[in-house]
N, C-alpha and C. Protein backbone atom coordinates (compact mmCIF):
# COMPACT_ATOMS: atom_id res chain seq x y z
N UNK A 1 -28.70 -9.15 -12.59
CA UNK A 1 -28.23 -10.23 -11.74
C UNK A 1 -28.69 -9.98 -10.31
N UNK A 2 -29.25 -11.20 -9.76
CA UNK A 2 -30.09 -10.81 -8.83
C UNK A 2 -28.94 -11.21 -7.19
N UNK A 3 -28.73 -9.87 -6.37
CA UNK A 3 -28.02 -10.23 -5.33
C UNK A 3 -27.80 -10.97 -4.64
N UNK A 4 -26.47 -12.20 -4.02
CA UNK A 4 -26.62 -13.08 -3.31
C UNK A 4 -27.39 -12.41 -1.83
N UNK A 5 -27.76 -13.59 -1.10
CA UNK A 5 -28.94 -13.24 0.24
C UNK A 5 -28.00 -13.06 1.18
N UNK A 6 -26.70 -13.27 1.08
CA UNK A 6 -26.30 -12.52 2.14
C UNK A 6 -25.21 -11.76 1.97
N UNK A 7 -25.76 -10.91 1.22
CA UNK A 7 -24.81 -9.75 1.39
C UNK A 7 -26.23 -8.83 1.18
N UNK A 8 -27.09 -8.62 1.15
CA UNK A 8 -28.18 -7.63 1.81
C UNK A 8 -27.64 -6.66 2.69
N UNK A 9 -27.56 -5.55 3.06
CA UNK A 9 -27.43 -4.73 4.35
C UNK A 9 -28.76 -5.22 5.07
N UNK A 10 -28.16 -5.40 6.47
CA UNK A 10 -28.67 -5.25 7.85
C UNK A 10 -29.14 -4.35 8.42
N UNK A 11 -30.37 -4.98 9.15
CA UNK A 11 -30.84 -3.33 9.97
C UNK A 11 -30.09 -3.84 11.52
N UNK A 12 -29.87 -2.28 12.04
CA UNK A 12 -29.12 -2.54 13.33
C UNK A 12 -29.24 -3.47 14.25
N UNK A 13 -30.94 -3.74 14.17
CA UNK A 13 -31.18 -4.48 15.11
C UNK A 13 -30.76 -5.78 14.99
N UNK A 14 -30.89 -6.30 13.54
CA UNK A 14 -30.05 -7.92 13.25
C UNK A 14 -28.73 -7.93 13.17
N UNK A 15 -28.37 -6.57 13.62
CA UNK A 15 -26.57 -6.75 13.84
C UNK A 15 -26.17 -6.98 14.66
N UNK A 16 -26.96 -6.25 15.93
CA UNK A 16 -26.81 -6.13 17.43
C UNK A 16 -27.75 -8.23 17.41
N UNK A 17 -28.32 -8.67 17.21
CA UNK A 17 -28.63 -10.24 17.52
C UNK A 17 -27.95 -10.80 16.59
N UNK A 18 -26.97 -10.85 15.72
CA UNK A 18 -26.28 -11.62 15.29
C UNK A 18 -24.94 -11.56 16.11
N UNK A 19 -24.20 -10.38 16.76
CA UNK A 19 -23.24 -10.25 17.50
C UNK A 19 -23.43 -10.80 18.63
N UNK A 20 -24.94 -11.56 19.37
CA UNK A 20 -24.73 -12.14 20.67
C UNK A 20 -23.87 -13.16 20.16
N UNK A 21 -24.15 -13.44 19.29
CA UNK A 21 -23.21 -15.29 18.78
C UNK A 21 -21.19 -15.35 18.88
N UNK A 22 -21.09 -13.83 18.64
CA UNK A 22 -19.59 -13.56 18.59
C UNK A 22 -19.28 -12.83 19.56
N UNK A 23 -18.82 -13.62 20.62
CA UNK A 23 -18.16 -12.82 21.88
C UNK A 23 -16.94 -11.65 21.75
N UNK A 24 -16.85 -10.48 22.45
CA UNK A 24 -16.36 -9.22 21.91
C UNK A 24 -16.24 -8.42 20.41
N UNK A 25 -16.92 -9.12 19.88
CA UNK A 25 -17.02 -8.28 18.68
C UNK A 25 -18.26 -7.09 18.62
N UNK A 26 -17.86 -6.12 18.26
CA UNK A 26 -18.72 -4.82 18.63
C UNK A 26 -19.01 -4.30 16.86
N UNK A 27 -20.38 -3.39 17.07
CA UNK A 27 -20.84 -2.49 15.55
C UNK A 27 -20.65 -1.48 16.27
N UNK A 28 -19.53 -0.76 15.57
CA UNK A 28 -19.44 0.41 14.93
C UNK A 28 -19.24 1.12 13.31
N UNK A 29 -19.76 2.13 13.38
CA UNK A 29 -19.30 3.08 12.10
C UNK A 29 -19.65 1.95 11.27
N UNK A 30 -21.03 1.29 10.82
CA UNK A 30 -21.21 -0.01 9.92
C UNK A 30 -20.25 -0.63 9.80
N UNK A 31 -19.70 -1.10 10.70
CA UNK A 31 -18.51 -2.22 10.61
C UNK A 31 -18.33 -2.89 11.98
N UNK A 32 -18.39 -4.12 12.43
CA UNK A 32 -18.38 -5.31 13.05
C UNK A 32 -16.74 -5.52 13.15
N UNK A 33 -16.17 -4.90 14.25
CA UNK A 33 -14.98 -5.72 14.50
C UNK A 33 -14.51 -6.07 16.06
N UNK A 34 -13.16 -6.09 15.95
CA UNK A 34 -12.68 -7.11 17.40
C UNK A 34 -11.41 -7.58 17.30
N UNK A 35 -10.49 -6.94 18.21
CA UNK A 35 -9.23 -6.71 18.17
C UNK A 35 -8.45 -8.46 18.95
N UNK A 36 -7.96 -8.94 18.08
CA UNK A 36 -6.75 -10.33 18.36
C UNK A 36 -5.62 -10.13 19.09
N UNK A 37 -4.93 -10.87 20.03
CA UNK A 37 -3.47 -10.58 20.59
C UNK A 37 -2.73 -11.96 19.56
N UNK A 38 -1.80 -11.75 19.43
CA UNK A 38 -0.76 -12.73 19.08
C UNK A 38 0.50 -12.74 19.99
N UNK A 39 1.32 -13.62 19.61
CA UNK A 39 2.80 -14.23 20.67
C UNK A 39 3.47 -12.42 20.51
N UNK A 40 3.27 -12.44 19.08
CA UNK A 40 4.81 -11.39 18.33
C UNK A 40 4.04 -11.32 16.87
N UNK A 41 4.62 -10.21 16.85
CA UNK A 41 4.06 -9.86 15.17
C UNK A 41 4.65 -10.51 13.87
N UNK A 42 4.97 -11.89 13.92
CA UNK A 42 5.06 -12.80 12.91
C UNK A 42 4.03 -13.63 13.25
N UNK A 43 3.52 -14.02 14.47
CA UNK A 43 2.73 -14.74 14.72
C UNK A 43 1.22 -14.17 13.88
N UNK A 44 1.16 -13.08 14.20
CA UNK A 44 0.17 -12.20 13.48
C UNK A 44 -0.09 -12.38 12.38
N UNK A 45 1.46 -12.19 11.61
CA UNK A 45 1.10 -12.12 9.92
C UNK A 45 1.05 -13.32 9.39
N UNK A 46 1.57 -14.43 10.38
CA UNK A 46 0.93 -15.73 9.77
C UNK A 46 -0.21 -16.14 10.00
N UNK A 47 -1.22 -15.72 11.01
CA UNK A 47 -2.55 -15.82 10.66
C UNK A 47 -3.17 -15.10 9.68
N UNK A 48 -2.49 -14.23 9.61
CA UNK A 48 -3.59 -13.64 8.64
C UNK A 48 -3.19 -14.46 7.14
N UNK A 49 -2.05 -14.73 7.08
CA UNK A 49 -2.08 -15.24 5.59
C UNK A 49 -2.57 -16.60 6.11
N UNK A 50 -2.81 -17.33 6.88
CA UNK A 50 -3.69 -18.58 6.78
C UNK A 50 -5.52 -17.96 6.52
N UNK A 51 -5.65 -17.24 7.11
CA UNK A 51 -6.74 -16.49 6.97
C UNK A 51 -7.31 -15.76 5.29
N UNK A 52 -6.50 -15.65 4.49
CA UNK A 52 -6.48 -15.59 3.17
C UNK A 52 -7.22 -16.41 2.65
N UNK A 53 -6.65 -17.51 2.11
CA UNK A 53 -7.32 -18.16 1.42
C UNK A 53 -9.38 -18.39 1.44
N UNK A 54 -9.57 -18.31 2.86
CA UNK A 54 -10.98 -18.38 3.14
C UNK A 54 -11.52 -17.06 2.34
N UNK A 55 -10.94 -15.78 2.99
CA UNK A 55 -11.53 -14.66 2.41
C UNK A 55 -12.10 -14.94 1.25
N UNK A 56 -10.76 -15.34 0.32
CA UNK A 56 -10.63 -15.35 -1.21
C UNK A 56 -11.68 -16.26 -1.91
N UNK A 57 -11.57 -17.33 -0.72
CA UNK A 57 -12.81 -17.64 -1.62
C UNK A 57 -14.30 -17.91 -1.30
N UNK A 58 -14.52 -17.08 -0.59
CA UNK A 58 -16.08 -16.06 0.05
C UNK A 58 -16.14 -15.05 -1.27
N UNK A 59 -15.19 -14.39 -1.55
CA UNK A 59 -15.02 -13.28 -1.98
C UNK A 59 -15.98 -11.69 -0.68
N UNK A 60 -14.75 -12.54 0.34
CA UNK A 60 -15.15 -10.92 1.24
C UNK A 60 -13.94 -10.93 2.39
N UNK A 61 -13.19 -9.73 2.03
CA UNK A 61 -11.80 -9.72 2.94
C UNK A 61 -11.85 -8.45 4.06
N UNK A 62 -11.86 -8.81 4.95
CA UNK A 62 -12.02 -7.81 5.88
C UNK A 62 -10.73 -6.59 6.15
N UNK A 63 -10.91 -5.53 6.97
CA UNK A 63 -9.84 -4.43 6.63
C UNK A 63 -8.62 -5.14 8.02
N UNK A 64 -7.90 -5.00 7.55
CA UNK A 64 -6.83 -5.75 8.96
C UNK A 64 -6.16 -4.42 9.34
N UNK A 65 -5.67 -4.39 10.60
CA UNK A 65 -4.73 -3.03 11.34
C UNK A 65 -3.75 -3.52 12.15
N UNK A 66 -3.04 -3.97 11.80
CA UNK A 66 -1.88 -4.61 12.43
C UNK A 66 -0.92 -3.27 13.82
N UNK A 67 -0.86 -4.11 14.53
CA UNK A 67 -0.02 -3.10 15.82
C UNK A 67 0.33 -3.90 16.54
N UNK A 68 1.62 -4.46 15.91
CA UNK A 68 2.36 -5.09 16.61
C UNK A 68 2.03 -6.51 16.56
N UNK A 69 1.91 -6.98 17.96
CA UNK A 69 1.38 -8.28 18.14
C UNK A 69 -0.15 -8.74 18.12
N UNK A 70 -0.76 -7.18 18.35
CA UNK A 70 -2.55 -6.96 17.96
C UNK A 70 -3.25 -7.28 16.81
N UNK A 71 -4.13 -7.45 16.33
CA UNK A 71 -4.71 -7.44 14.83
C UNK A 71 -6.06 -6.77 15.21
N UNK A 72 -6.24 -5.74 14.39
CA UNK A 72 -7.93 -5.75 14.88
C UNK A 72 -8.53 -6.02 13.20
N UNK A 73 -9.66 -6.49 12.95
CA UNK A 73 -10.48 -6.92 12.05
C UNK A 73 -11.44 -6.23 12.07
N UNK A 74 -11.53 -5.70 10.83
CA UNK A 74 -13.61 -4.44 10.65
C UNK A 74 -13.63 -5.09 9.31
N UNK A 75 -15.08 -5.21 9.56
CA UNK A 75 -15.67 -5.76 8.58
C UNK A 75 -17.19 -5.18 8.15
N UNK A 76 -17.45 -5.24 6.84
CA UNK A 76 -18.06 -4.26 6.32
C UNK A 76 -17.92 -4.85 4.86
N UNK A 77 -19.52 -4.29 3.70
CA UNK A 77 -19.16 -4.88 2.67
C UNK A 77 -19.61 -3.39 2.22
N UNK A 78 -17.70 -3.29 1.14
CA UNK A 78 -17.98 -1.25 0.48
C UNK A 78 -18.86 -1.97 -0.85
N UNK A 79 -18.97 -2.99 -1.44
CA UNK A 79 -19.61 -2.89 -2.85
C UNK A 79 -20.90 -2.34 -3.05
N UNK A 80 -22.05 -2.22 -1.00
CA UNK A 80 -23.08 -2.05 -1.16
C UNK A 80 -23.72 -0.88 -0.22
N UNK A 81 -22.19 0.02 -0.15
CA UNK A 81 -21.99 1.19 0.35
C UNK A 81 -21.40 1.22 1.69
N UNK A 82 -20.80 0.13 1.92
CA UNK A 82 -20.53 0.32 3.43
C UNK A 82 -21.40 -0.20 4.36
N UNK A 83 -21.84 -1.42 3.89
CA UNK A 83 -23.37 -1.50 5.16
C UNK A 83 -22.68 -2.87 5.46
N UNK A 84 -23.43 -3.62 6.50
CA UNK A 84 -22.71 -4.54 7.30
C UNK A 84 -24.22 -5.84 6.98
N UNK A 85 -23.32 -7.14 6.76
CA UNK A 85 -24.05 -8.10 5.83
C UNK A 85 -23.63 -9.23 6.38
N UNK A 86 -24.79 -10.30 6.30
CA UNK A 86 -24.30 -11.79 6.94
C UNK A 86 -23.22 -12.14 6.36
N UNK A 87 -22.92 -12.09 5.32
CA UNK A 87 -21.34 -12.38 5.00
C UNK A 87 -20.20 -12.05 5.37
N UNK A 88 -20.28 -10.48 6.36
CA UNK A 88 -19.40 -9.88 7.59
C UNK A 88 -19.34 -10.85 8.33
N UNK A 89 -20.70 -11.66 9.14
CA UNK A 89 -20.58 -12.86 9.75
C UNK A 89 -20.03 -14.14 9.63
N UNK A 90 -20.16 -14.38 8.37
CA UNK A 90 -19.55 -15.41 8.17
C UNK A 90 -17.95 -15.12 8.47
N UNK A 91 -17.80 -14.53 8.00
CA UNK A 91 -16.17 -13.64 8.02
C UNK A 91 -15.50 -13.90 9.39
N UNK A 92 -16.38 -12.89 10.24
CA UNK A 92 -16.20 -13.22 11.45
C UNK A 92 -16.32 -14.51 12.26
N UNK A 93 -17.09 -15.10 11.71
CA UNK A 93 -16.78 -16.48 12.47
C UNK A 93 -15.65 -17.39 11.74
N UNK A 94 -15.01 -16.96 10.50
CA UNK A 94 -13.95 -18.23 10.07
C UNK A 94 -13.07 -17.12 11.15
N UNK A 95 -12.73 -15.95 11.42
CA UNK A 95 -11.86 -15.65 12.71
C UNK A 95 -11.69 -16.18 13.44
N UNK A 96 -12.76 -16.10 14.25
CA UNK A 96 -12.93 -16.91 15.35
C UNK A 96 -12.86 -18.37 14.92
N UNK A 97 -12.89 -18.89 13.86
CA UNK A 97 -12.55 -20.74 14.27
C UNK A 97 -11.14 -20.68 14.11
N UNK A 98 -10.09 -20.23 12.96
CA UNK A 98 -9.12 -20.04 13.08
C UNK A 98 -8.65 -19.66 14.04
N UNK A 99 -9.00 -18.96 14.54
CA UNK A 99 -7.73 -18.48 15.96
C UNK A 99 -7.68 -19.39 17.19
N UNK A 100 -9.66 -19.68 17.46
CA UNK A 100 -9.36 -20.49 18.49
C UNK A 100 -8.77 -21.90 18.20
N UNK A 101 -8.47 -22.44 16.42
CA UNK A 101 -7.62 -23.55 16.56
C UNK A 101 -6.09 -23.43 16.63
N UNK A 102 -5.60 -22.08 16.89
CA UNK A 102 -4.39 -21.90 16.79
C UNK A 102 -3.63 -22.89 17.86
């Protein structure tokens, strides 16, 4: 079965020019993330469960770290060792549309 095209690993350099498009989101440790504020930490966990359903059906869920009223998001695909894939992007941008329609 031949791999969807975007989940390929990235070379650094198309990580670092795909991240001009997403303001504060940074690569590290093969993973693309970028820390959220919320009101209060219900506010939090109801984005993220609005944020569900998209994952689910991408089939690509990013690692969440909840602290408090913070969220930070890393993203990374482990099926193809940990390497960082336009579908991290996509990821990252249903973030970013969700939040900024909050």
């Amino acid at each position: 079965m031949e791999e969807a095209k975007d989940l390929i690993p990235l070379s650094k350099s198309e990580i670092l020019k795909n991240l001009k498009s997403l303001a504060g989101w940074e690569y590290r440790e093969n993973k693309i993330l970028k820390q959220f504020e919320f009101k209060d930490f219900q506010d939090a966990l109801e984005f993220i469960n609005r944020l569900a359903p998209f994952c689910n059906k991408i089939d690509h869920h990013p690692d969440v770290h909840i602290y408090f009223r913070k969220v930070t998001f890393e993203l990374t695909r482990y099926s193809i060792g940990g390497k960082v894939t336009l579908r991290d992007f996509t990821v990252a941008r249903g973030i970013e549309r969700l939040y900024k329609s909050r």
